[in-house]
Protein backbone atom coordinates (compact mmCIF):
# COMPACT_ATOMS: atom_id res chain seq x y z
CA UNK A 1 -16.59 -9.15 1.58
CA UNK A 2 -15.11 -11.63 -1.24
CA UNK A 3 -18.26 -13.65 -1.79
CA UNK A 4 -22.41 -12.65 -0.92
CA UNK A 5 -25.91 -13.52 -1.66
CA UNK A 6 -29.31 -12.19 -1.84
CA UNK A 7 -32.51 -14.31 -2.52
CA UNK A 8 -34.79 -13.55 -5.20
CA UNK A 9 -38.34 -13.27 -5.69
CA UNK A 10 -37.73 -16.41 -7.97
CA UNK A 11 -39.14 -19.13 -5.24
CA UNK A 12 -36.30 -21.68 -4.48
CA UNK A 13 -33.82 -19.05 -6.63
CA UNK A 14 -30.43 -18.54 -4.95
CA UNK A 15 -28.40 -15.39 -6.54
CA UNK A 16 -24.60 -15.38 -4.93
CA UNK A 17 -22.10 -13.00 -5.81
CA UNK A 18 -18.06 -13.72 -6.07
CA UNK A 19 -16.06 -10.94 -7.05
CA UNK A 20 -18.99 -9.20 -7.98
CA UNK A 21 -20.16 -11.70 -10.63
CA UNK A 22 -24.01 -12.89 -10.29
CA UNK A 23 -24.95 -16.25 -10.56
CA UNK A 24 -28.43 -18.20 -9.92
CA UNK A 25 -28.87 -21.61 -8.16
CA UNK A 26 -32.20 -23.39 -7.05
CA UNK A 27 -32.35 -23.75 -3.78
CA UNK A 28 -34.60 -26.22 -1.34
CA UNK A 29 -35.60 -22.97 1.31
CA UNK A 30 -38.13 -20.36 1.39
CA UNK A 31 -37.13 -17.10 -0.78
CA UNK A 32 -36.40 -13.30 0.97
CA UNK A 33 -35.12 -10.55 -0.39
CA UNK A 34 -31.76 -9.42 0.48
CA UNK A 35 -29.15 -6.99 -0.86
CA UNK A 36 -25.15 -7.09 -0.49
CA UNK A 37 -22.31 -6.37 -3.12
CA UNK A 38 -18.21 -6.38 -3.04
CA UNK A 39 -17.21 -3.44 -1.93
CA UNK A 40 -14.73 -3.25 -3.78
CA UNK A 41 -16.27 -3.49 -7.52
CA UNK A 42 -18.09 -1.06 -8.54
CA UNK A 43 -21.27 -2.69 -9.93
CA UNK A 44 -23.43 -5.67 -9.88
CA UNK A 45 -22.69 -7.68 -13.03
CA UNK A 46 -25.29 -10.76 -14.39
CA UNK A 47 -22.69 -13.06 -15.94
CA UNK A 48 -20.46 -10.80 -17.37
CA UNK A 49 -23.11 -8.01 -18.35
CA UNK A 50 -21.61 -4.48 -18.42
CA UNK A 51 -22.35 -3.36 -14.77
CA UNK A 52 -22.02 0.51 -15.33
CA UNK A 53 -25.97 -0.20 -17.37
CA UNK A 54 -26.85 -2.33 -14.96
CA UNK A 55 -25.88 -0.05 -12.11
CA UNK A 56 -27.69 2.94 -13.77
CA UNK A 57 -30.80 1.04 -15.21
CA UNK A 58 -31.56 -0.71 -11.31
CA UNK A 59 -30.98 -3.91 -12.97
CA UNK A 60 -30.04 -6.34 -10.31
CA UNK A 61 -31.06 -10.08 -9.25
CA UNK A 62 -34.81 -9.99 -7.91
CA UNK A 63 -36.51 -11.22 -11.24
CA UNK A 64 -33.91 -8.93 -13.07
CA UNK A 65 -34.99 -5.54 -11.69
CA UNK A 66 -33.97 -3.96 -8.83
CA UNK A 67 -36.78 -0.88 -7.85
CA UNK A 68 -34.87 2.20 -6.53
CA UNK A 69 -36.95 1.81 -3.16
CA UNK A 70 -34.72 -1.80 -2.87
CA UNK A 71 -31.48 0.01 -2.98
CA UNK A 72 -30.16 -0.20 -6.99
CA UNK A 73 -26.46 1.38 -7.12
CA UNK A 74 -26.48 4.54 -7.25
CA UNK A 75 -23.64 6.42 -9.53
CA UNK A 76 -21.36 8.23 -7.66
CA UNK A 77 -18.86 11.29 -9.23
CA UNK A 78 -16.38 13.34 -8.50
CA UNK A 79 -17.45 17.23 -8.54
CA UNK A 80 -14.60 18.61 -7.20
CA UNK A 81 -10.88 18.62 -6.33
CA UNK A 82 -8.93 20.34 -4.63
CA UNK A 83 -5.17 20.79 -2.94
CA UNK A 84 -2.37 22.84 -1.21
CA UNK A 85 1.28 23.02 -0.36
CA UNK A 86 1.98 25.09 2.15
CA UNK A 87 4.34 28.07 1.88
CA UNK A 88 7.23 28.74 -0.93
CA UNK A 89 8.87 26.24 -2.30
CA UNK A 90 12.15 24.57 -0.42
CA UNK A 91 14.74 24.07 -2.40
CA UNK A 92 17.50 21.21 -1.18
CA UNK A 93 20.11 23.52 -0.45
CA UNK A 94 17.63 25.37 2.07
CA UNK A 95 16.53 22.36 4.26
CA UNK A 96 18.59 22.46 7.18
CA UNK A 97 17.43 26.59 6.97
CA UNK A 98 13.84 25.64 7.27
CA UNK A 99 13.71 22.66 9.53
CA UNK A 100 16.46 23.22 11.47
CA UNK A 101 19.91 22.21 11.73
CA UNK A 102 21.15 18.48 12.94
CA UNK A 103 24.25 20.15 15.16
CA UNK A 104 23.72 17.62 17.96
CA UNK A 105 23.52 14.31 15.98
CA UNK A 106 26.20 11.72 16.05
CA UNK A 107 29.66 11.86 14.24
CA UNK A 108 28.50 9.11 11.73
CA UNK A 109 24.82 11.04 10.69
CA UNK A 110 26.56 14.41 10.65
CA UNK A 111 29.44 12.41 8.28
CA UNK A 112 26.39 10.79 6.41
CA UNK A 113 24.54 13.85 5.79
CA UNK A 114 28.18 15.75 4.56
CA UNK A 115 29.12 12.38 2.36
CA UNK A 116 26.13 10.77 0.87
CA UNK A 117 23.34 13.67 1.53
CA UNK A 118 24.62 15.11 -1.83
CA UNK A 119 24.20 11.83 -4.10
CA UNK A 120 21.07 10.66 -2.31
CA UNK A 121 19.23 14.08 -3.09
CA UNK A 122 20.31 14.27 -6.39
CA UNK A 123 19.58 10.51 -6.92
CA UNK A 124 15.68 11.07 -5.62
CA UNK A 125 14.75 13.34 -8.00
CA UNK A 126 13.28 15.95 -6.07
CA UNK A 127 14.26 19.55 -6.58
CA UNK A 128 11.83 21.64 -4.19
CA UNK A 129 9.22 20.55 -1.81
CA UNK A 130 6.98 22.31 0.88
CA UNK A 131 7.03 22.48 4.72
CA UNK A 132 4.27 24.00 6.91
CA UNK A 133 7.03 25.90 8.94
CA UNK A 134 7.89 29.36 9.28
CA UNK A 135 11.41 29.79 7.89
CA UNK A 136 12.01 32.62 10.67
CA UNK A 137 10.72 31.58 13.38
CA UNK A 138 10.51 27.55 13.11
CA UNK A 139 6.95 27.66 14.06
CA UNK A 140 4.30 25.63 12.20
CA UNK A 141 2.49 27.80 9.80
CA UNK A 142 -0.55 24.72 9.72
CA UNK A 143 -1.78 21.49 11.80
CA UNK A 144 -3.68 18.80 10.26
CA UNK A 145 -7.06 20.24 10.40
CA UNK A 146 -6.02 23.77 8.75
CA UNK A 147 -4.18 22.06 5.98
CA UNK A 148 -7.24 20.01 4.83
CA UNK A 149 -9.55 22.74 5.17
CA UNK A 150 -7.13 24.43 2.66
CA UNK A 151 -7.81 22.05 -0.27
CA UNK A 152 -11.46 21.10 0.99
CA UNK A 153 -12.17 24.75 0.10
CA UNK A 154 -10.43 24.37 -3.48
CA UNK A 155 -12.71 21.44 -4.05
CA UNK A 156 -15.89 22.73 -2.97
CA UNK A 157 -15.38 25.81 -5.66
CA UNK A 158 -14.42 23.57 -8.24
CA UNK A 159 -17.80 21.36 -7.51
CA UNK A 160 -19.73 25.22 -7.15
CA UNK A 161 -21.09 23.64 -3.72
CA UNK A 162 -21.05 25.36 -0.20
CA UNK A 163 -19.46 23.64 2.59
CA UNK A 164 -22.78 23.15 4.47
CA UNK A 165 -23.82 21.08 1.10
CA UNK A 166 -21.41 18.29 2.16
CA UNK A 167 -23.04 15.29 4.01
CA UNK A 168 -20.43 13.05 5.52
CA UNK A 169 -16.95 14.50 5.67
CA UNK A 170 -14.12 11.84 5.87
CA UNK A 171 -10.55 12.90 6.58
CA UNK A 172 -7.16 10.50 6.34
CA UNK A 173 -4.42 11.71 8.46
CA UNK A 174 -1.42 9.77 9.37
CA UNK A 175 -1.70 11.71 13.21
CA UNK A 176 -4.14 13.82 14.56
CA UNK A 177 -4.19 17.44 15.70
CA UNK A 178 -5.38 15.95 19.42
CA UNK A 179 -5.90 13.07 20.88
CA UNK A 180 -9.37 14.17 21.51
CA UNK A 181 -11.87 15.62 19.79
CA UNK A 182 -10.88 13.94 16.45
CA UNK A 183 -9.60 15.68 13.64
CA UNK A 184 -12.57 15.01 11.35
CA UNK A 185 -14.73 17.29 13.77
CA UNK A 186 -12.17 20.03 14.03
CA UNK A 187 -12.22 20.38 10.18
CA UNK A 188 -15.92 19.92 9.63
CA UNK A 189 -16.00 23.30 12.53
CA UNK A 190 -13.34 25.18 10.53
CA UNK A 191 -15.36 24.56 7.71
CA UNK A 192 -18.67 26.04 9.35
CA UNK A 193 -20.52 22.75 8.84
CA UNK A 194 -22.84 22.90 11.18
CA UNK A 195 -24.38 19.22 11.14
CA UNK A 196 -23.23 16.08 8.95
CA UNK A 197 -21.99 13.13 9.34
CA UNK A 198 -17.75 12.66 10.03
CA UNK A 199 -15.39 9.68 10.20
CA UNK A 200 -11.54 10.40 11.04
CA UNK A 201 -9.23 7.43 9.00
CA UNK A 202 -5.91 6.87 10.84
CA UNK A 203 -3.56 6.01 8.03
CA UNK A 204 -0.40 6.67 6.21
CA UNK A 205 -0.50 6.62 2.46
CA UNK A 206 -3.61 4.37 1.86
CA UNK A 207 -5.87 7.07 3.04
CA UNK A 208 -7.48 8.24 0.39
CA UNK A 209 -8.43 4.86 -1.37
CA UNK A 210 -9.70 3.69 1.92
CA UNK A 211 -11.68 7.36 2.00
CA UNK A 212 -13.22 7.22 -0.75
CA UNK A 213 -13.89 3.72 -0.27
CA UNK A 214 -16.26 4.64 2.60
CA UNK A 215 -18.16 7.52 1.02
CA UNK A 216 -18.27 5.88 -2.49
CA UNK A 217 -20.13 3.07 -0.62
CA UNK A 218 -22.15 5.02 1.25
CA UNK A 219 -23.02 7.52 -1.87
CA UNK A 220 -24.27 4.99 -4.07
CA UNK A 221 -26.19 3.15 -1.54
CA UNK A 222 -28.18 6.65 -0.87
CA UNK A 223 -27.43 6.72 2.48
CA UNK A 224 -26.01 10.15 1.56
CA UNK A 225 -25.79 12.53 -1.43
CA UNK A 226 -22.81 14.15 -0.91
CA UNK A 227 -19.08 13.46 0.69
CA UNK A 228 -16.18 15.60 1.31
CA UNK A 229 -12.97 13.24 1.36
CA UNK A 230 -9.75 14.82 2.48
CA UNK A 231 -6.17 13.83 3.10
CA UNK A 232 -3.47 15.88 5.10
CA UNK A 233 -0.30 15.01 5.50
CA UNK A 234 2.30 16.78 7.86
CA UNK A 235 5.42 15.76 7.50
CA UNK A 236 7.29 18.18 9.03
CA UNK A 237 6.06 17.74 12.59
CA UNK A 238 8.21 14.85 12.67
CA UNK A 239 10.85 16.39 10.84
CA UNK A 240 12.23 19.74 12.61
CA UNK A 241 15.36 19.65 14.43
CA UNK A 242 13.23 20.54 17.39
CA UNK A 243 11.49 17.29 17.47
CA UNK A 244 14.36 15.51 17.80
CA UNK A 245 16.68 13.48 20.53
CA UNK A 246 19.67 14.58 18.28
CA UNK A 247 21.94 12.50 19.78
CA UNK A 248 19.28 9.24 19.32
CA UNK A 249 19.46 9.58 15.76
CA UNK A 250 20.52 7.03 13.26
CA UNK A 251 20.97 7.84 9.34
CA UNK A 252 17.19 7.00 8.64
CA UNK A 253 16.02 9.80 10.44
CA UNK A 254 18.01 12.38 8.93
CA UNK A 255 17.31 11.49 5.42
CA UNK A 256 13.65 11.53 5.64
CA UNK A 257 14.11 14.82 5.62
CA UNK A 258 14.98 14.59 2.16
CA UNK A 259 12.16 12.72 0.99
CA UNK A 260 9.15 13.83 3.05
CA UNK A 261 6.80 17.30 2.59
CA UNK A 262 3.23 18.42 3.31
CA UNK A 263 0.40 19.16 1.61
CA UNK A 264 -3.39 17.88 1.44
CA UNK A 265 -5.53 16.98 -1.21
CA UNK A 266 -9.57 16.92 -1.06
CA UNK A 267 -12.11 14.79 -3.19
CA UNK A 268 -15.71 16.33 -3.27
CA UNK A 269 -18.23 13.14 -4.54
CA UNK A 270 -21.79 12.98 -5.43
CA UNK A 271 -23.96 10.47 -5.68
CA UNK A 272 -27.60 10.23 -7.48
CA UNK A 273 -29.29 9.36 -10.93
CA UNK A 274 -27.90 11.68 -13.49
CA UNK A 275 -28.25 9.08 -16.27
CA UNK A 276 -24.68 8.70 -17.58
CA UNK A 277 -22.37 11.31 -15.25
CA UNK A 278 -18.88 12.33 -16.48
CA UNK A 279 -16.02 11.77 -13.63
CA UNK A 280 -17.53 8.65 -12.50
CA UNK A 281 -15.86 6.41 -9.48
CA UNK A 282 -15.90 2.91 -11.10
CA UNK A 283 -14.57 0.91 -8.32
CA UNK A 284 -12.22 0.95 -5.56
CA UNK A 285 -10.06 -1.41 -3.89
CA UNK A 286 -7.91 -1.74 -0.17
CA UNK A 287 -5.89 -4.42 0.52
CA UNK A 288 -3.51 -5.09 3.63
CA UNK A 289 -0.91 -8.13 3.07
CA UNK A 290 0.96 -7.46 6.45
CA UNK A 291 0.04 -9.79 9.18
CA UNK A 292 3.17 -11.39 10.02
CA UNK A 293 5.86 -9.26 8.37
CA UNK A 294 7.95 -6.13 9.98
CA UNK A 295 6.09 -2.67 10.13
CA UNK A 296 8.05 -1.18 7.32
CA UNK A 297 7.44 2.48 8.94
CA UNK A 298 7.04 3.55 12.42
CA UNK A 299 6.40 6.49 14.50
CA UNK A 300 6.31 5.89 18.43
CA UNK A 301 4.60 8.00 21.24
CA UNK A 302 1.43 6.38 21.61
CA UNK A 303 -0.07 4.19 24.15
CA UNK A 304 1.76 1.13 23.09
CA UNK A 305 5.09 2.69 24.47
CA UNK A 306 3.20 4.20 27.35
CA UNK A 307 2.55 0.51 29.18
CA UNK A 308 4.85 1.14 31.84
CA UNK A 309 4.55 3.40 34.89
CA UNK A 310 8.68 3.93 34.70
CA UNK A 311 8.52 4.64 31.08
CA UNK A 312 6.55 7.83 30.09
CA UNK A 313 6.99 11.03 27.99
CA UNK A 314 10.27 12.24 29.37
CA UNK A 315 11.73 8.57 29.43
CA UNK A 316 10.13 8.05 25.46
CA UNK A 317 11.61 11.46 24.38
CA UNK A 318 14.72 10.60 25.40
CA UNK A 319 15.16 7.16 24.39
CA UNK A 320 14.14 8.75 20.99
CA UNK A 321 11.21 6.12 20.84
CA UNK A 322 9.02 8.89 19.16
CA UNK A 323 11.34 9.65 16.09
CA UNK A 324 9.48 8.40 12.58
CA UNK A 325 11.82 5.80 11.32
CA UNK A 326 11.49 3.54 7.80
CA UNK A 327 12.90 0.37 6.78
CA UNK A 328 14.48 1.65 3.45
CA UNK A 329 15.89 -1.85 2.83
CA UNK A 330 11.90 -3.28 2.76
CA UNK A 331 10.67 -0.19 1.29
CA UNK A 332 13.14 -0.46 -1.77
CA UNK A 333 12.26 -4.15 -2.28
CA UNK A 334 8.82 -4.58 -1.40
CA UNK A 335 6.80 -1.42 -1.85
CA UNK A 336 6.64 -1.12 -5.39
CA UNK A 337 6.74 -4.75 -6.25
CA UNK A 338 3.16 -4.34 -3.85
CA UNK A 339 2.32 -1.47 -5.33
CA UNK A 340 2.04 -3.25 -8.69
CA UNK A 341 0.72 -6.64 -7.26
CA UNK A 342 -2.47 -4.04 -6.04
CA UNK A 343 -2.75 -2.44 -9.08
CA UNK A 344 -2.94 -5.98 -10.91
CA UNK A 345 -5.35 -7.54 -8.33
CA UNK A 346 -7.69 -4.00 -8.63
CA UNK A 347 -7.60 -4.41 -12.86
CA UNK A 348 -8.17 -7.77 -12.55
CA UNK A 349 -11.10 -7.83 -10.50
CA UNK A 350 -12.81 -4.71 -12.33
CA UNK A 351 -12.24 -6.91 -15.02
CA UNK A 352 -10.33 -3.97 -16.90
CA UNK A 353 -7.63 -4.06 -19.00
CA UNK A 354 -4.87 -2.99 -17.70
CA UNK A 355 -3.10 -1.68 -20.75
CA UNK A 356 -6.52 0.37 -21.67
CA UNK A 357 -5.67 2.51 -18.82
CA UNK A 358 -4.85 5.86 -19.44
CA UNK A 359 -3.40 6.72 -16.58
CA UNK A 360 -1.69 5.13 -13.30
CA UNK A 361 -1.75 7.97 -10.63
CA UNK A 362 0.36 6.02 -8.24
CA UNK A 363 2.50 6.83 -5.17
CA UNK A 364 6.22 6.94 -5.98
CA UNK A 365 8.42 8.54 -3.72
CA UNK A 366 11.70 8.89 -5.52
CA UNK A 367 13.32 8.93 -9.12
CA UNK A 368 15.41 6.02 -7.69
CA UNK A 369 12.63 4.02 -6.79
CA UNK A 370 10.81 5.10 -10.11
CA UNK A 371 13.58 4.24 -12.60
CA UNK A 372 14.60 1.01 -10.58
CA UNK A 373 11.13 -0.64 -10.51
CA UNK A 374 9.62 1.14 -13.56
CA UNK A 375 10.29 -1.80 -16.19
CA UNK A 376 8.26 -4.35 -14.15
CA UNK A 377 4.84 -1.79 -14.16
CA UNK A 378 5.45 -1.45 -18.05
CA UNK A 379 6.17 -5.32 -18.44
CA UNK A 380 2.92 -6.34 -16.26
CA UNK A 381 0.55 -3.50 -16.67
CA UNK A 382 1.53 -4.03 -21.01
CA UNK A 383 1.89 0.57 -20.79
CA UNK A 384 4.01 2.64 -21.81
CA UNK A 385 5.68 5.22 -19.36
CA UNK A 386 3.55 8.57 -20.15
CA UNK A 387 0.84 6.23 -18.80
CA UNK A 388 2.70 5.87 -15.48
CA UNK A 389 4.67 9.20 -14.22
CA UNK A 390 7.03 10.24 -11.71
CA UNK A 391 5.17 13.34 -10.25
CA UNK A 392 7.16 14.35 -7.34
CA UNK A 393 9.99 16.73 -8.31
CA UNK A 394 8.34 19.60 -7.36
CA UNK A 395 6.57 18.69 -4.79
CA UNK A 396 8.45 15.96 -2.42
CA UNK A 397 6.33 13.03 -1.16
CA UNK A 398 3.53 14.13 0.01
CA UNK A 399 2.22 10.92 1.57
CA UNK A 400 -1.33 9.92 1.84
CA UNK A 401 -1.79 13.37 -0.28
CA UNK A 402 0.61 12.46 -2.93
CA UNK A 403 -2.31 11.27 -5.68
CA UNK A 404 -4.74 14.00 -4.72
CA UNK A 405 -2.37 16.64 -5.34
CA UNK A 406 -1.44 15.00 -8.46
CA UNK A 407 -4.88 14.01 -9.50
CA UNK A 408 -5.61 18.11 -8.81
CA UNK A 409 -3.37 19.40 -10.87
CA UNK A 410 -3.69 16.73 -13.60
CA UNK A 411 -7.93 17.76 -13.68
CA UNK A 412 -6.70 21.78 -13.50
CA UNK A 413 -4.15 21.51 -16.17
CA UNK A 414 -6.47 19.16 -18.34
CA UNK A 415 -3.86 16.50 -18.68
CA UNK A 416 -6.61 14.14 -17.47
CA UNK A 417 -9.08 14.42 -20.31
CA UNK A 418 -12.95 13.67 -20.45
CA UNK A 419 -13.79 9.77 -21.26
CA UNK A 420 -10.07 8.52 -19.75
CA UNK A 421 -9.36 5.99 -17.42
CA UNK A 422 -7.19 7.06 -14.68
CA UNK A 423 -6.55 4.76 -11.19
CA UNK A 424 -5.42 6.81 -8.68
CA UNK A 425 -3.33 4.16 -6.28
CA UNK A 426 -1.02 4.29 -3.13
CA UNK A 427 1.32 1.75 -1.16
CA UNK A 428 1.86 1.72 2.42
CA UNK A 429 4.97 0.64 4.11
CA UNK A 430 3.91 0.97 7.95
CA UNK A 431 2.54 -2.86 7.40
CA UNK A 432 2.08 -3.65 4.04
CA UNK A 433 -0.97 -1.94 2.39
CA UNK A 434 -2.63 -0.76 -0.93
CA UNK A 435 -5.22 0.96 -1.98
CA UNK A 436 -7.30 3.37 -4.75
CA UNK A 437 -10.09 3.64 -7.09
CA UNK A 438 -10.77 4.32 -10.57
CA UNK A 439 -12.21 6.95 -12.05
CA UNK A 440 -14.15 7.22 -15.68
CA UNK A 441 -13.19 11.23 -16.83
C-alpha cells in the first residue's frame, strides 16, 4: 500500500502518508479517526522525524499522539534463531553417491556432466553441501515439515521460549509435504502447539522476507505477541536420480545438482513495549517485477499441467514435465542486477544509507555469480566487500533458507555484533521477485 490516510481529531485536518512520510492538509469534510501505514517501512515518520521515537513514544497523527488503545506501532524483535543442514556434509566428488547416478540420461548430459561438470563445480565455489537423503539407502532422511521443526527448535532455545509460547507460526516452503492439510499445520503438530494461529507461504527464495513481513505486521500492530517464522527448503526431492525421466533430461537438470542443498532456517519475533529493544526489525520490503517476463524457474506437476483428461501423472512423468528446470541465461543476467535494484529501492525508502550498512545478508548462489556481479553492489551500495559476503561454500544454496542459515550462524559466531545494521535480502528467479528486512543488532 504505496500511499494512505487517516483523519485527525484536528476538524477539517487531512494526514496522508506516501512512503511512510506524514503530511497534513485541511480538508472541506467531517473528521474520523483512522489508522493505516506502508507495510513496508517500519515506522510512521512526521516530516522526516526519526520514526523508531515516534514508533516507541505512540507519537502518530491524531493531534500528535497516538494512545496505545488506537493502535501506536508496536516494536517488534528478534529473540531467537535458529537452523539445520541435514546429515554430513557432501563433498562434490560424492554427489552422484548420494543422489544417485544419471546412467540413463542422454549422450550429450552424460558428455556434459564428464566435460564441463569439473570446471562448473570448481567455478561455483562450493566445496560441500547437505542433502536430506540417506547415502545407503536413497531414502529421505526429512520432508518439509521435519526440517523446519529442526531449526524452529534451535530458535525457540535461543529466545528461552517454549513452543506453546509462539502465537502465529508462518512457514515458507517452495512445495509442501501434502497437498492437504498444509504444511504450516503439520509443523505447528510436530511442534506440540496445541492452538495458534498458522499461515503456509508458497514461495521459492523470497520466503522469508515475505514471512516476516506478515508477522512483523501483525506483531507490532498487537494483534499478536509472538511469531515463529520458518523456512525449509528441500532440494533434493527434486534432485535424486529417482525422480527423474532420465532420458527427458537436458543439461539444466543435471547441474542443479551442483548448485542446490537443504536446510531450514527459523526466526522467533516478539513484539511489545520494551522501551528501546536490541535486535529490532526496522522495516521490511517484497517486491515482484515479473508480470510479463519468462518464469526464470519452474517445477511442473501441479494442476496447471493436469487440465487435460489424456494428460495425467503417468503421461506428466514421462514427458518429464515435473523435472525443476532454471533459465541460467536470465538467472546470470537478471537476478543479481534485481537483487541490487531491491536492495536500493528497500535503503531508499527506509531512508537509510546504504553505505552505513554493516552488513548485506543476501542470496548468492555461486562464486561465479558473486565475483561477476560483485563490483556493481560495491559501486551502488558505496561498501566494501566484507560488508557483502559470499556465504555458500560450505553449505550449497540453500534457497529460501539461504539468509537464515547465514543470519544463524553470523548471531552464534558473533560476527553480527550488537548496534549493527544488517539487511537480510533474497532474489527470486521463478518470476522475478525480492524481498527482506532489516534488522537493528
Amino acid at each position: 500500500m504505496a500511499n494512505c490516510a487517516a483523519w485527525s481529531g484536528e476538524r477539517n485536518i487531512h494526514w496522508s502518508a506516501t512512503n511512510g512520510v506524514l503530511k497534513k492538509k485541511q480538508r472541506g469534510l467531517p473528521h474520523w479517526r483512522g489508522f493505516c501505514y506502508h507495510s513496508q517501512l517500519a515506522e510512521w515518520a512526521d516530516d522526516g522525524q526519526n520514526a523508531s521515537e515516534l514508533n516507541r513514544s505512540g507519537v502518530g497523527p491524531e493531534n500528535g499522539v497516538f494512545a496505545r488503545s488506537a493502535m501506536s506501532l508496536l516494536p517488534v524483535r528478534i529473540a531467537g534463531t535458529g537452523s539445520f543442514l541435514p546429515g554430513p556434509p557432501v563433498s562434490s566428488d560424492r554427489l552422484e553417491a548420494v543422489l544417485g547416478t544419471l546412467d540413463q540420461a542422454p549422450p550429450k548430459v552424460k558428455s556434459f556432466l564428464s566435460s564441463v561438470g569439473p570446471k562448473m563445480l570448481g567455478e561455483g565455489g562450493v566445496k560441500t553441501r547437505h542433502f536430506a537423503v540417506d547415502p545407503e539407502t536413497g531414502n529421505m532422511t526429512h520432508n518439509f515439515s521435519s526440517l523446519a521443526e529442526e531449526a524452529a527448535r534451535r530458535a525457540l532455545d535461543m529466545a528461552k521460549m517454549e513452543p506453546q509460547d509462539i502465537q502465529l507460526l508462518i512457514i515458507s516452503c517452495p512445495s509442501y509435504d501434502q497437498s492437504t492439510p498444509p504444511t504450516s499445520a503439520l509443523l505447528q503438530e510436530r511442534l506440540g502447539i496445541q492452538a495458534c494461529a498458522e499461515m503456509e507461504i508458497h514461495s521459492n527464495c523470497t520466503g522469508v522476507g515475505k514471512g516476516v513481513q506478515v508477522a512483523y505486521d501483525a506483531l507490532r500492530t498487537g494483534r499478536y505477541k509472538t511469531a515463529l517464522v520458518c523456512y525449509s527448503q528441500l532440494s533434493s526431492i527434486y534432485l535424486r536420480s529417482c525422480y527423474f525421466k532420465q532420458s527427458k533430461m537436458d543439461k539444466v537438470h543435471a547441474a542443479l545438482r551442483w548448485i542446490l542443498a537443504d536446510g531450514a532456517g527459523a526466526l522467533v519475533l516478539t513484539g511489545g513495549d520494551h522501551g528501546k529493544p536490541d535486535h529490532e526489525i526496522i522495516g521490511t520490503y517484497v517486491e515482484s517485477v515479473g508480470a510479463g517476463r519468462p518464469s526464470g524457474m519452474t517445477a511442473g506437476g501441479a494442476a496447471a499441467d493436469l487440465m487435460r483428461k489424456d494428460h495425467q501423472i503417468p503421461e506428466l512423468y514421462n514427458d518429464g514435465t515435473h523435472h525443476l528446470w532454471q533459465d541460467f541465461t536470465a538467472v546470470n543476467d537478471n537476478a543479481a542486477p534485481l537483487l541490487l535494484q531491491g536492495l536500493i529501492n528497500f535503503t531508499t525508502q527506509m531512508k537509510i544509507d546504504s553505505s552505513t550498512v554493516d552488513h548485506y545478508v543476501v542470496s548468492i548462489p555461486t562464486l561465479q555469480l558473486y565475483e561477476r556481479h560483485i563490483p556493481a553492489f560495491l559501486d551502488r551500495l558505496r561498501i566494501t566487500r566484507d560488508k557483502i559476503k559470499f556465504r555458500s561454500d560450505k553449505i550449497g544454496y540453500c534457497g529460501g533458507s539461504a539468509t537464515l542459515l547465514h543470519l544463524d550462524e553470523m548471531v552464534r559466531t558473533g560476527e553480527l555484533k550488537s548496534g549493527q545494521l544488517a539487511i537480510v535480502h533474497a532474489v527470486e528467479s521463478s518470476k522475478w521477485m525480492t524481498a527482506g528486512f532489516a534488522v537493528r543488532w
